[in-house]
N, C-alpha and C. Protein backbone atom coordinates (compact mmCIF):
# COMPACT_ATOMS: atom_id res chain seq x y z
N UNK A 1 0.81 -1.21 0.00
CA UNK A 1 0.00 0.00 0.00
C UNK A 1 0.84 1.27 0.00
N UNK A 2 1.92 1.02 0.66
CA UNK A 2 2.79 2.47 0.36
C UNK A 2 4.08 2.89 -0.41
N UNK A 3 4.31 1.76 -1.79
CA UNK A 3 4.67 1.21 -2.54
C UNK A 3 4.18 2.60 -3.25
N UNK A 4 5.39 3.54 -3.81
CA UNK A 4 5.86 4.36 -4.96
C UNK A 4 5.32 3.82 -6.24
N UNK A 5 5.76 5.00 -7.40
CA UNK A 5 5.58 4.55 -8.34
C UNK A 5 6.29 3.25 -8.90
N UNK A 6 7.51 3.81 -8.50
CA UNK A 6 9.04 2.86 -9.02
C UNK A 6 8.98 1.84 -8.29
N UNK A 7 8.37 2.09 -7.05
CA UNK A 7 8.12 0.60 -6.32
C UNK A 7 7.63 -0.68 -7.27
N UNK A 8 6.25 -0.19 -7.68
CA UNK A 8 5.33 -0.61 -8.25
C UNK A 8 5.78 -0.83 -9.83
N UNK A 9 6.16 -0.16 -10.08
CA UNK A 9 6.51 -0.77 -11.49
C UNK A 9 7.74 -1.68 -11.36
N UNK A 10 8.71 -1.63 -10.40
CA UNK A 10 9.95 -2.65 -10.52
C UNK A 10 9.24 -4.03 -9.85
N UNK A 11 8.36 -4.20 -9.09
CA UNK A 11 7.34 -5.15 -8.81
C UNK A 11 6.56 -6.01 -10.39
N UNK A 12 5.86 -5.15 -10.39
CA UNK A 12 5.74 -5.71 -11.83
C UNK A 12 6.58 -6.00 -12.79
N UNK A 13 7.41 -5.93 -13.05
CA UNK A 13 8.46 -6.06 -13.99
C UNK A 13 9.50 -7.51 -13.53
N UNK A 14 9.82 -7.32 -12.44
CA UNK A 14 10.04 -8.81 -11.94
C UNK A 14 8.80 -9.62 -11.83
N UNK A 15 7.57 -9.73 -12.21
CA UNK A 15 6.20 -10.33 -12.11
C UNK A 15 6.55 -11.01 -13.59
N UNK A 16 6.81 -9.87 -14.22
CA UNK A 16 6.90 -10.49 -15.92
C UNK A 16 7.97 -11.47 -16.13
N UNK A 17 9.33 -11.09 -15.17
CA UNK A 17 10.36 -12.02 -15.40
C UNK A 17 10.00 -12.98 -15.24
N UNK A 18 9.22 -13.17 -13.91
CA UNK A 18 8.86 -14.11 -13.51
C UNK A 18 7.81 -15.62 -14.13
N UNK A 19 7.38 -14.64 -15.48
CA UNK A 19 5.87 -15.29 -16.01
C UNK A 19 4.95 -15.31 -15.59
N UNK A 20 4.66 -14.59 -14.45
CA UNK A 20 3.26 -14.14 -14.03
C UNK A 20 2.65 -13.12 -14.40
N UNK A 21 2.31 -12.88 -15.60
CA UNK A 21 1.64 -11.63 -16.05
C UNK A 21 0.40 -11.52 -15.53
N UNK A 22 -0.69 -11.94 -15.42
CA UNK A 22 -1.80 -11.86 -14.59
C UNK A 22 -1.20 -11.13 -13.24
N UNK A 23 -0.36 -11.39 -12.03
CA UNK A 23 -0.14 -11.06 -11.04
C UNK A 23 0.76 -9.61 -11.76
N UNK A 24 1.72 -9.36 -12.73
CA UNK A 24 2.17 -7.63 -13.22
C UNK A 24 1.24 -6.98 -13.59
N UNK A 25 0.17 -7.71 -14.25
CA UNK A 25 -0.98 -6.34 -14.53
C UNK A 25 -1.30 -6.10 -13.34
N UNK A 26 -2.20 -6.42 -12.14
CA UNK A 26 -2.50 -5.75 -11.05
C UNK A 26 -1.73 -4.72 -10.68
N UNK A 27 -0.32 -5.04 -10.33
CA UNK A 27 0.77 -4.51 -10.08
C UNK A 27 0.40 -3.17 -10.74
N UNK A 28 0.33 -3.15 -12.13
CA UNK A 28 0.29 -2.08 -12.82
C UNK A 28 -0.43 -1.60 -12.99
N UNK A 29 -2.10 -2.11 -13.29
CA UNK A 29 -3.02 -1.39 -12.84
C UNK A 29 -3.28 -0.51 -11.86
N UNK A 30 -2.72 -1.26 -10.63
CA UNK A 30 -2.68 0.13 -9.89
C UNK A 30 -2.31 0.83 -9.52
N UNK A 31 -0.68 0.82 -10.38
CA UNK A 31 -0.15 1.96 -10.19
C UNK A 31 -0.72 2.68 -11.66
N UNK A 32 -1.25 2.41 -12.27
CA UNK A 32 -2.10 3.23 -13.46
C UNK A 32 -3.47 4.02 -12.42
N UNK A 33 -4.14 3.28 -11.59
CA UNK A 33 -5.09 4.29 -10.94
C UNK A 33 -4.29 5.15 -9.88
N UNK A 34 -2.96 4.80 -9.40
CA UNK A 34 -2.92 5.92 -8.87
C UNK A 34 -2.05 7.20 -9.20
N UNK A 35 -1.31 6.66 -10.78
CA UNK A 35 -1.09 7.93 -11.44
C UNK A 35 -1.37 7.92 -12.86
N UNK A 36 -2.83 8.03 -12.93
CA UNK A 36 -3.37 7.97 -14.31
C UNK A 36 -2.75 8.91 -15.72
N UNK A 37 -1.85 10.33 -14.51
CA UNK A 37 -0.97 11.08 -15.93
C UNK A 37 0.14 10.65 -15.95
N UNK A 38 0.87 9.38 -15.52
CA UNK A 38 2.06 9.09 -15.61
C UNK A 38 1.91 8.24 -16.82
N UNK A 39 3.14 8.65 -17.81
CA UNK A 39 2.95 8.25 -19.30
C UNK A 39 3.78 6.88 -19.06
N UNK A 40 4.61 6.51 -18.13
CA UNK A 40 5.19 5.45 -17.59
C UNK A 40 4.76 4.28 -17.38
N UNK A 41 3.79 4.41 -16.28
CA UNK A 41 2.83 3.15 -15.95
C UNK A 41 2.21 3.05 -16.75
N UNK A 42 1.36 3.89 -18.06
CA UNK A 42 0.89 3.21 -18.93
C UNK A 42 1.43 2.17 -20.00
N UNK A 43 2.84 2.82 -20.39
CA UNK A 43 3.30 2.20 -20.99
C UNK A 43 3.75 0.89 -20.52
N UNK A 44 3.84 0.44 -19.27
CA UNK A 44 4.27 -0.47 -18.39
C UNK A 44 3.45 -1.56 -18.34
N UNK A 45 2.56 -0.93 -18.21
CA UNK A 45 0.69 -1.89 -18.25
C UNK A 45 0.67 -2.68 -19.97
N UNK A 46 0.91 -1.72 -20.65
CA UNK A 46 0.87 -2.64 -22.14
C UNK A 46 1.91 -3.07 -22.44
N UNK A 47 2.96 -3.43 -21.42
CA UNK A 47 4.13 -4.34 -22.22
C UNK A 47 3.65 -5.70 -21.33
N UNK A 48 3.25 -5.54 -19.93
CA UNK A 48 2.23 -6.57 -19.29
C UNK A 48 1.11 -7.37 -20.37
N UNK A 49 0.21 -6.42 -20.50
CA UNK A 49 -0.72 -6.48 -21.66
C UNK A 49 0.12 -7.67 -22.80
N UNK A 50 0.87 -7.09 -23.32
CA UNK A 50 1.30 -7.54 -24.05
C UNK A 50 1.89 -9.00 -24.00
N UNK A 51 2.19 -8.96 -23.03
CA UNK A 51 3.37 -10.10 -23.02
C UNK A 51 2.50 -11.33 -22.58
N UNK A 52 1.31 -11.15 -21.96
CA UNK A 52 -0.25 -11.98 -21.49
C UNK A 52 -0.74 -11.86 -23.03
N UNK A 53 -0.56 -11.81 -24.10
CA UNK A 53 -1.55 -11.98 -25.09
C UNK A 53 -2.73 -10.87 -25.22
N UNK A 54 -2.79 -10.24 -24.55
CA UNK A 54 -3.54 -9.11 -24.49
C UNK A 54 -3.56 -8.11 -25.11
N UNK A 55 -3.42 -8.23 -26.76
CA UNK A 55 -3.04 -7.17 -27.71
C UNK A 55 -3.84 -5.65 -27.82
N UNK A 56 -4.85 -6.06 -27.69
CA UNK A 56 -6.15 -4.57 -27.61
C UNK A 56 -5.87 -3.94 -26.56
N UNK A 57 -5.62 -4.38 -25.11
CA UNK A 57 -5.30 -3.55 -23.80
C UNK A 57 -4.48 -3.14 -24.25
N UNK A 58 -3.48 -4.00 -24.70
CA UNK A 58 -1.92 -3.50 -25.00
C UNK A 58 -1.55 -2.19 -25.43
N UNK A 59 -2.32 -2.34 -26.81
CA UNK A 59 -2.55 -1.06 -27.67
C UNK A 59 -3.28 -0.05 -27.08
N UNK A 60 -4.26 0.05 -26.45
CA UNK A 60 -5.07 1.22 -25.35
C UNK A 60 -3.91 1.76 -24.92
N UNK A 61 -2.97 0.81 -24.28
CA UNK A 61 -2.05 1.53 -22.66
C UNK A 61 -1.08 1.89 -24.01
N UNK A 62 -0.90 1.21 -24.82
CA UNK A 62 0.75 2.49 -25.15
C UNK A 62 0.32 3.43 -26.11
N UNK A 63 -1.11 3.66 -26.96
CA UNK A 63 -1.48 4.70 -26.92
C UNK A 63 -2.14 5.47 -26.22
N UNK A 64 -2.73 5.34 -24.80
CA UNK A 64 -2.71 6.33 -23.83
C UNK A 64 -1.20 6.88 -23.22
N UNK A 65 -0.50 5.99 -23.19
CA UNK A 65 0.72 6.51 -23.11
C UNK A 65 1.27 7.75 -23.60
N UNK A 66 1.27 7.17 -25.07
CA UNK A 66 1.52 8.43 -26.31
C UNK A 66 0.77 9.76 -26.08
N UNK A 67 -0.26 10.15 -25.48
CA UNK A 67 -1.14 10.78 -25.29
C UNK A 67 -0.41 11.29 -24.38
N UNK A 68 -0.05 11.02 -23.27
CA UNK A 68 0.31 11.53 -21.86
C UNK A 68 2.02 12.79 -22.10
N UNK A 69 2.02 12.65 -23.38
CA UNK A 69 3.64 13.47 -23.66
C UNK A 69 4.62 13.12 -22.59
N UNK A 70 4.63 11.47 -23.12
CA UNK A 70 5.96 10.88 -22.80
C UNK A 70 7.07 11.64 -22.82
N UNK A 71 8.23 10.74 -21.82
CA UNK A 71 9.98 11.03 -22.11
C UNK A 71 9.92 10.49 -23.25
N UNK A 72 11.56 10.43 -23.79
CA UNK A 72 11.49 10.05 -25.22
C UNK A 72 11.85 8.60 -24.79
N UNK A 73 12.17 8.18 -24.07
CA UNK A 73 12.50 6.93 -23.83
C UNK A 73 11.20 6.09 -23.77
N UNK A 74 10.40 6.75 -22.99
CA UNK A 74 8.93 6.13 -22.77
C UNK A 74 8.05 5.94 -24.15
N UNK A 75 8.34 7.83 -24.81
CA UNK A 75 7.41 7.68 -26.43
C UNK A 75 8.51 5.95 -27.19
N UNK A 76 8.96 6.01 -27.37
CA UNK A 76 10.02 5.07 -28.28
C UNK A 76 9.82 3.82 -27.60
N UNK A 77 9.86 3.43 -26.77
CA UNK A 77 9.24 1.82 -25.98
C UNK A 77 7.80 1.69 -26.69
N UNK A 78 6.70 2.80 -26.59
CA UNK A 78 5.36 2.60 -26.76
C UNK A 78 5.54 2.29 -28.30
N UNK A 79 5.96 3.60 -29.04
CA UNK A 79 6.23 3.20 -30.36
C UNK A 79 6.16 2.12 -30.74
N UNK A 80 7.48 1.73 -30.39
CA UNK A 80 7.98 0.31 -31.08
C UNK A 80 7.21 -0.90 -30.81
N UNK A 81 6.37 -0.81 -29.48
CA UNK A 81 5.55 -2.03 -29.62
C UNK A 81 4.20 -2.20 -30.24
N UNK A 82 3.58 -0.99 -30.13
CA UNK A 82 2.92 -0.92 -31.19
C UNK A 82 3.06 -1.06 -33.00
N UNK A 83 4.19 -0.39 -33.40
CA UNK A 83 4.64 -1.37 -34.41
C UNK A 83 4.90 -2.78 -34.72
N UNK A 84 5.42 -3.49 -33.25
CA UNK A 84 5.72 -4.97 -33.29
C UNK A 84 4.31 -5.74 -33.58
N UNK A 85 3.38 -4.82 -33.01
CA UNK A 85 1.76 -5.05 -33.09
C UNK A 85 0.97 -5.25 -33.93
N UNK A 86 1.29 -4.28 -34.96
CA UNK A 86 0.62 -3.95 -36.43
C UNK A 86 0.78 -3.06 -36.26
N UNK A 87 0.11 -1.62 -35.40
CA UNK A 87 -0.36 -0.69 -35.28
C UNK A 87 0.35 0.30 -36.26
N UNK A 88 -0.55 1.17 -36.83
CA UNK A 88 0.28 2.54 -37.65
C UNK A 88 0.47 3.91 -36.53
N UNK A 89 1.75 4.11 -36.67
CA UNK A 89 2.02 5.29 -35.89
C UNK A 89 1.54 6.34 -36.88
C-alpha cells in the first residue's frame, strides 16, 4: 500500500520475469489508478498487456501513453511495440 511509483513498477516487472503476467498487470493497474498522468505506468501496463496476449489492452495503454507526452525513452518503448503489433504510428 505504500509502494511508490518505481516501487510498483519494478514489482511488476520482476512479475513479468517471472511469467506471471496476470499477477504484473495488477501490479500495474494500480499503479495506473494511482497515477493515471504518468505516461510510464501506462506504458508499463501494455508491455504486461502484451506479453499476457492481451493485444487490444496493449494497444489502449501504449497509446494512452503516447497521449500523456511521454519522455522520449517512454514515447520510443510505446512506439515500437505498437509497431511490433501492427499498429500505424
Amino acid at each position: 500500500e505504500q509502494a511508490n511509483v518505481g516501487q510498483l513498477n519494478f514489482l511488476g516487472y520482476q512479475l513479468i520475469g517471472q511469467g506471471d503476467f496476470k499477477k504484473a498487470i495488477e501490479f500495474f493497474l494500480l499503479n495506473v489508478k494511482r497515477n493515471p498522468k504518468n505516461a510510464n505506468v501506462h506504458d508499463s501496463l501494455g508491455e504486461a498487456y502484451k506479453a499476457n496476449g492481451e493485444n487490444k489492452l496493449a494497444i489502449k495503454s501504449f497509446q494512452k501513453a503516447l497521449s500523456l507526452n511521454p519522455t522520449p525513452n517512454v514515447k520510443a518503448n510505446s512506439i515500437k511495440n505498437l509497431k511490433e503489433m501492427g499498429e500505424k504510428i
